[in-house]
Protein backbone atom coordinates (compact mmCIF):
# COMPACT_ATOMS: atom_id res chain seq x y z
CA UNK A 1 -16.68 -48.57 54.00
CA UNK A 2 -13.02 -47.89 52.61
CA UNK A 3 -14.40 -46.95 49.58
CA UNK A 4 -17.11 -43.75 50.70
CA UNK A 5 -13.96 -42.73 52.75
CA UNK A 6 -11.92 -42.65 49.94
CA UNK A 7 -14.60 -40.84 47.68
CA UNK A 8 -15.38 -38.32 50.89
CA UNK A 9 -11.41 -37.73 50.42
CA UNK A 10 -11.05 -37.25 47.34
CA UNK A 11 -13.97 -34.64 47.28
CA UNK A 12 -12.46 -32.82 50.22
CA UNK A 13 -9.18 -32.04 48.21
CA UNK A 14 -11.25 -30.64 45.50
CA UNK A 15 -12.66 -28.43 47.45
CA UNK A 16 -9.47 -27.52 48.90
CA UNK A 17 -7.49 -26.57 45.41
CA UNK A 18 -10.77 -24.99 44.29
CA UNK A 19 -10.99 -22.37 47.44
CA UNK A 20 -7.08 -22.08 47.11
CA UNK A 21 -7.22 -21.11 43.18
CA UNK A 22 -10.12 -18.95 43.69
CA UNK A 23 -8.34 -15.71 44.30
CA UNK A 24 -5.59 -16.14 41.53
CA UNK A 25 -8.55 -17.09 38.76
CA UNK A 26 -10.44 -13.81 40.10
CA UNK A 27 -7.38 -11.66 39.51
CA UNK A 28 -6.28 -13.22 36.03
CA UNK A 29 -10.26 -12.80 35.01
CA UNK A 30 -10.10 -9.19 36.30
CA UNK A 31 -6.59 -8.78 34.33
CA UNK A 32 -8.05 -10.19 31.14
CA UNK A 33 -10.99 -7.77 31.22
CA UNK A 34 -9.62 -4.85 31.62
CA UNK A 35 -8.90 -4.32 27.62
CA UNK A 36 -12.48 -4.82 27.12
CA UNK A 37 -14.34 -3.22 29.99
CA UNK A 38 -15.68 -4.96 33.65
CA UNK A 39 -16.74 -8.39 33.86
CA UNK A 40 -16.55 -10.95 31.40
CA UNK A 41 -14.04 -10.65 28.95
CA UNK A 42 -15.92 -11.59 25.96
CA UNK A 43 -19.02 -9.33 27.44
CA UNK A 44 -18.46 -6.69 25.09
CA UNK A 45 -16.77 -8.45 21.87
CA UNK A 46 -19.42 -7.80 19.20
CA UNK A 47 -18.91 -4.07 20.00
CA UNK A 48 -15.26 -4.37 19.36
CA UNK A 49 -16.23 -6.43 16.42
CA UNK A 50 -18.64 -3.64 15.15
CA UNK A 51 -16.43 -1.15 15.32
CA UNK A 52 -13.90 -2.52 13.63
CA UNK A 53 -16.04 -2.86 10.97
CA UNK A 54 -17.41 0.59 11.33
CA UNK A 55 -14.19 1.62 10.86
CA UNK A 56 -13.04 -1.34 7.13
CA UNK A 57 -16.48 -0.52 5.96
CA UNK A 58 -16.35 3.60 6.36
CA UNK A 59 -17.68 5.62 3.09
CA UNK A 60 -14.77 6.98 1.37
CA UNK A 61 -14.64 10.61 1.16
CA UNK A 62 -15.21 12.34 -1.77
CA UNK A 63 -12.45 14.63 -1.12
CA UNK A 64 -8.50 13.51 -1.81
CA UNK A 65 -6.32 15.51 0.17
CA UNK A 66 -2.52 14.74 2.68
CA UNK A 67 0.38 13.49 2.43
CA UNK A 68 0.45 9.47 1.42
CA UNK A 69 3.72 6.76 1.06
CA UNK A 70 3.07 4.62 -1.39
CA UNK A 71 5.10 1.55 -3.01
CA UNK A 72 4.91 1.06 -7.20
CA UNK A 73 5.65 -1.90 -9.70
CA UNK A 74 5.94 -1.06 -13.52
CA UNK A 75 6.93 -3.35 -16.13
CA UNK A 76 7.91 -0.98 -19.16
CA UNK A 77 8.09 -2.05 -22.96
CA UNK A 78 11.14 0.05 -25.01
CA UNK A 79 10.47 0.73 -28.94
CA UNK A 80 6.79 -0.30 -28.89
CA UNK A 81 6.79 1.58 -32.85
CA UNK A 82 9.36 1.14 -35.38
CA UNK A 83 10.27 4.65 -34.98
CA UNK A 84 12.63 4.31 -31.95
CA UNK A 85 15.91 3.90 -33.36
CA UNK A 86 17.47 1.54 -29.98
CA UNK A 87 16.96 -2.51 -29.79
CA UNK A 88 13.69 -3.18 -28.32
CA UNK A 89 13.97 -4.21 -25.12
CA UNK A 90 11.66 -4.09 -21.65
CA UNK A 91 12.32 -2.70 -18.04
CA UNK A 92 11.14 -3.58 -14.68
CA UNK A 93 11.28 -0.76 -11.73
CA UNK A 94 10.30 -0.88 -8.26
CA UNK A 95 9.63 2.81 -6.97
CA UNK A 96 8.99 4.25 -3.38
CA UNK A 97 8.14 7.62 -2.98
CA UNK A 98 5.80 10.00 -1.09
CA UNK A 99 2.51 11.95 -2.40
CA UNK A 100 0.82 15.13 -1.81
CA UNK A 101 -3.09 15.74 -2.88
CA UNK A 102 -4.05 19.76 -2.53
CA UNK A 103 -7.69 18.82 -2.03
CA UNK A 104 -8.16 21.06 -4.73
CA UNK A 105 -7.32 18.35 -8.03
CA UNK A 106 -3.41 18.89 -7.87
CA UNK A 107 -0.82 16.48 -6.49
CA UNK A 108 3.19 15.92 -6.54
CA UNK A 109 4.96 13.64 -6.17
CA UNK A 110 8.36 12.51 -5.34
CA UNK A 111 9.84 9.30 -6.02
CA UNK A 112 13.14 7.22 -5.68
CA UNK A 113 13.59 3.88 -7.92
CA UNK A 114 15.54 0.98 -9.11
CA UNK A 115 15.13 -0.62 -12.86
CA UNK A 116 16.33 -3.67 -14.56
CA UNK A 117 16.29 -3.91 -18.18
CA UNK A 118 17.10 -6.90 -20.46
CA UNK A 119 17.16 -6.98 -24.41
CA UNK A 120 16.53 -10.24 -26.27
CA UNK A 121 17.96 -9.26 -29.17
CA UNK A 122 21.59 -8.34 -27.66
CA UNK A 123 21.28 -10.88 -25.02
CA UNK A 124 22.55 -7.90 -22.71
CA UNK A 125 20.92 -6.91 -18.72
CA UNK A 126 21.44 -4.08 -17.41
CA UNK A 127 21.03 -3.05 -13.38
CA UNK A 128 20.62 1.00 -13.12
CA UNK A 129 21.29 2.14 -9.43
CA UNK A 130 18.89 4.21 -7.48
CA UNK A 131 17.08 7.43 -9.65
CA UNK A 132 14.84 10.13 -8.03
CA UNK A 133 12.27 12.07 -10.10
CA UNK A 134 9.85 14.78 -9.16
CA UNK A 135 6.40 14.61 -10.75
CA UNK A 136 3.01 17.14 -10.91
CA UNK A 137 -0.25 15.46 -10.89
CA UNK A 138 -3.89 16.18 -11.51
CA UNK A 139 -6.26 14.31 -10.39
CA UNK A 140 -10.45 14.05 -9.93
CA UNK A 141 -12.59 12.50 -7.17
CA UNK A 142 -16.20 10.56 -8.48
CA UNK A 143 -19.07 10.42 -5.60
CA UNK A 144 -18.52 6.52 -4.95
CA UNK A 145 -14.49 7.20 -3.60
CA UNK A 146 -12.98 6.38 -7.13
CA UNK A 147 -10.72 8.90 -8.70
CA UNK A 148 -8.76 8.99 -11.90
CA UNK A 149 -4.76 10.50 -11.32
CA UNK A 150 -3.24 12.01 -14.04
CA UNK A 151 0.72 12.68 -15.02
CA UNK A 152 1.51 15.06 -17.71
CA UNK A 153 5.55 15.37 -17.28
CA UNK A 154 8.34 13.87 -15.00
CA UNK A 155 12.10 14.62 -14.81
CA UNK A 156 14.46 12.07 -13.19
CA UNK A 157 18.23 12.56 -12.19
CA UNK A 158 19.92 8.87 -13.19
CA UNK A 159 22.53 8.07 -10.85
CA UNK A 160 25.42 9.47 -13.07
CA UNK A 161 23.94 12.50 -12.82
CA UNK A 162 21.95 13.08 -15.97
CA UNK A 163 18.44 14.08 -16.40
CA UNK A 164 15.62 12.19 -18.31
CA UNK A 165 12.42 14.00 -19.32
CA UNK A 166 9.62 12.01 -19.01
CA UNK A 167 6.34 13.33 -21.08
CA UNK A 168 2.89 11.98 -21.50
CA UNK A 169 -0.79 11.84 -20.55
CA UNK A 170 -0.24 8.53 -17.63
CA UNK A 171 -3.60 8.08 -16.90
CA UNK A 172 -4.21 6.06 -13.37
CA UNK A 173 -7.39 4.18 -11.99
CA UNK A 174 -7.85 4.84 -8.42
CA UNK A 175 -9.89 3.88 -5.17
CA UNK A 176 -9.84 5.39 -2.00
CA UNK A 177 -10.65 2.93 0.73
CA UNK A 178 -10.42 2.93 4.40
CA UNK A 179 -11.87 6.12 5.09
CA UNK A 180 -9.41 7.64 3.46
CA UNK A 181 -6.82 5.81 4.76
CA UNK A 182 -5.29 3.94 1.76
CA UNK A 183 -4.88 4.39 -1.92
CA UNK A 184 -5.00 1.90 -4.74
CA UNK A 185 -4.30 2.58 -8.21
CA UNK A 186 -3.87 0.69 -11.40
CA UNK A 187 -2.57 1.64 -15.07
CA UNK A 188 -5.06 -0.22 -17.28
CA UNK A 189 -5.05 2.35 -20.26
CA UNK A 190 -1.81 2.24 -22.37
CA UNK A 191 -0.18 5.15 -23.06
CA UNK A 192 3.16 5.88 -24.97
CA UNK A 193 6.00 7.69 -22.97
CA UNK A 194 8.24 9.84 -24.34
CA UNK A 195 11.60 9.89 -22.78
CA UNK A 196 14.42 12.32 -23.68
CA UNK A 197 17.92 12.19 -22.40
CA UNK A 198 22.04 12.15 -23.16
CA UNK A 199 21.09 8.91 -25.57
CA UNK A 200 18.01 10.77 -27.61
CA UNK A 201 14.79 10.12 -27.76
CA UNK A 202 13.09 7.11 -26.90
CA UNK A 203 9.27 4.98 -26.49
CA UNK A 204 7.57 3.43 -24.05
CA UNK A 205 4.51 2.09 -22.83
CA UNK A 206 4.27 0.58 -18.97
CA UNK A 207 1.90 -1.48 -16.68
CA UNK A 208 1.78 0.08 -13.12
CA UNK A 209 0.11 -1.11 -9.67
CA UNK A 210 0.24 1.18 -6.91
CA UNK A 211 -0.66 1.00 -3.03
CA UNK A 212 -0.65 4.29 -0.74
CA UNK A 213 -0.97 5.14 2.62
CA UNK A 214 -1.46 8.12 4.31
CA UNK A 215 1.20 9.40 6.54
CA UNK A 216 -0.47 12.79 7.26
């Protein structure tokens, strides 16, 4: 006997915390749905999961054109002939900068940088503060969203006020992706640099990895 009482108990308080919770689980459900639409709150997550890749998977365009930020590593090589009359010696620079493509197979660009050089031979590093340089481009779009990004000429103002000149066919690799909503772009053909400043004229030939986004 005690023991269907206690059982009839116990199911009685269940009942009881389940009718008392039922208003506070209705309002968190109806709070957790709203994001997504009415009812369920997982009703409609293969539509948010389509979109979003509607939106990773969009063509690219075949058209390049706004303004993009984009972040730069190159690792440069000094005196890559024997010509070059300073030690041989190799650079590392981390640029930021901003981008604009005309649409129309022109760009500039305008960039701020650090570099770090160190040569072997000397056993000498050497930290250069913060340089900005303005740069033309040309570029041209293929069908399938790749491009190719070309830089003829740079100039750059070195922190103590001096000028480099910067000349040379740079020839980039690029891929739209995202719609149009991101650049990548590689330097996988070596080219020799030509730089000209207060301490002659010097060689170089640099690596480069790019990533761009578009601001506007």
């Amino acid at each position: 006997m005690w023991a269907k009482r206690k059982q009839l108990i116990i199911a009685t308080a269940v009942v009881g915390l389940l009718a008392a919770a039922a208003p506070a689980l209705e309002a968190v459900a109806g709070e957790t749905s709203s994001p997504f639409g009415q009812g369920n709150p997982l009703d409609n997550l293969q539509g948010q999961i389509d979109r979003l890749n509607s939106q990773i998977n969009a063509p690219s365009p075949r058209t390049l054109t706004g303004d993009y930020a984009w972040l730069a590593n190159l690792d440069c090589m000094f005196k890559p002939s024997s010509s070059d009359t300073i030690p041989r010696f190799t650079q590392h620079m981390t640029l930021f900068g901003t981008v604009r493509y005309d649409g129309r197979g022109g760009a500039t660009e305008n960039v701020s940088g650090m570099s770090v050089s160190n040569t072997p031979t000397l056993d000498v590093d050497k930290i250069v503060g913060t340089f900005t340089a303005s740069c033309p481009i040309k570029y041209t779009v293929n069908a399938d969203g790749s491009f190719i990004q070309t830089r003829t000429g740079c100039t750059s103002t070195n922190p103590d006020g001096s000028t480099t000149a910067v000349s040379g066919n740079v020839q980039l690799q690029g891929r739209i992706s995202n719609g149009g909503k991101m650049l990548l772009l590689a330097g996988i053909t070596p080219t020799v640099e030509t730089l000209v400043n207060s301490g002659g004229t010097h060689y170089r030939v640099c690596t480069r990895s790019i990533v761009a986004t578009k601001i506007n």
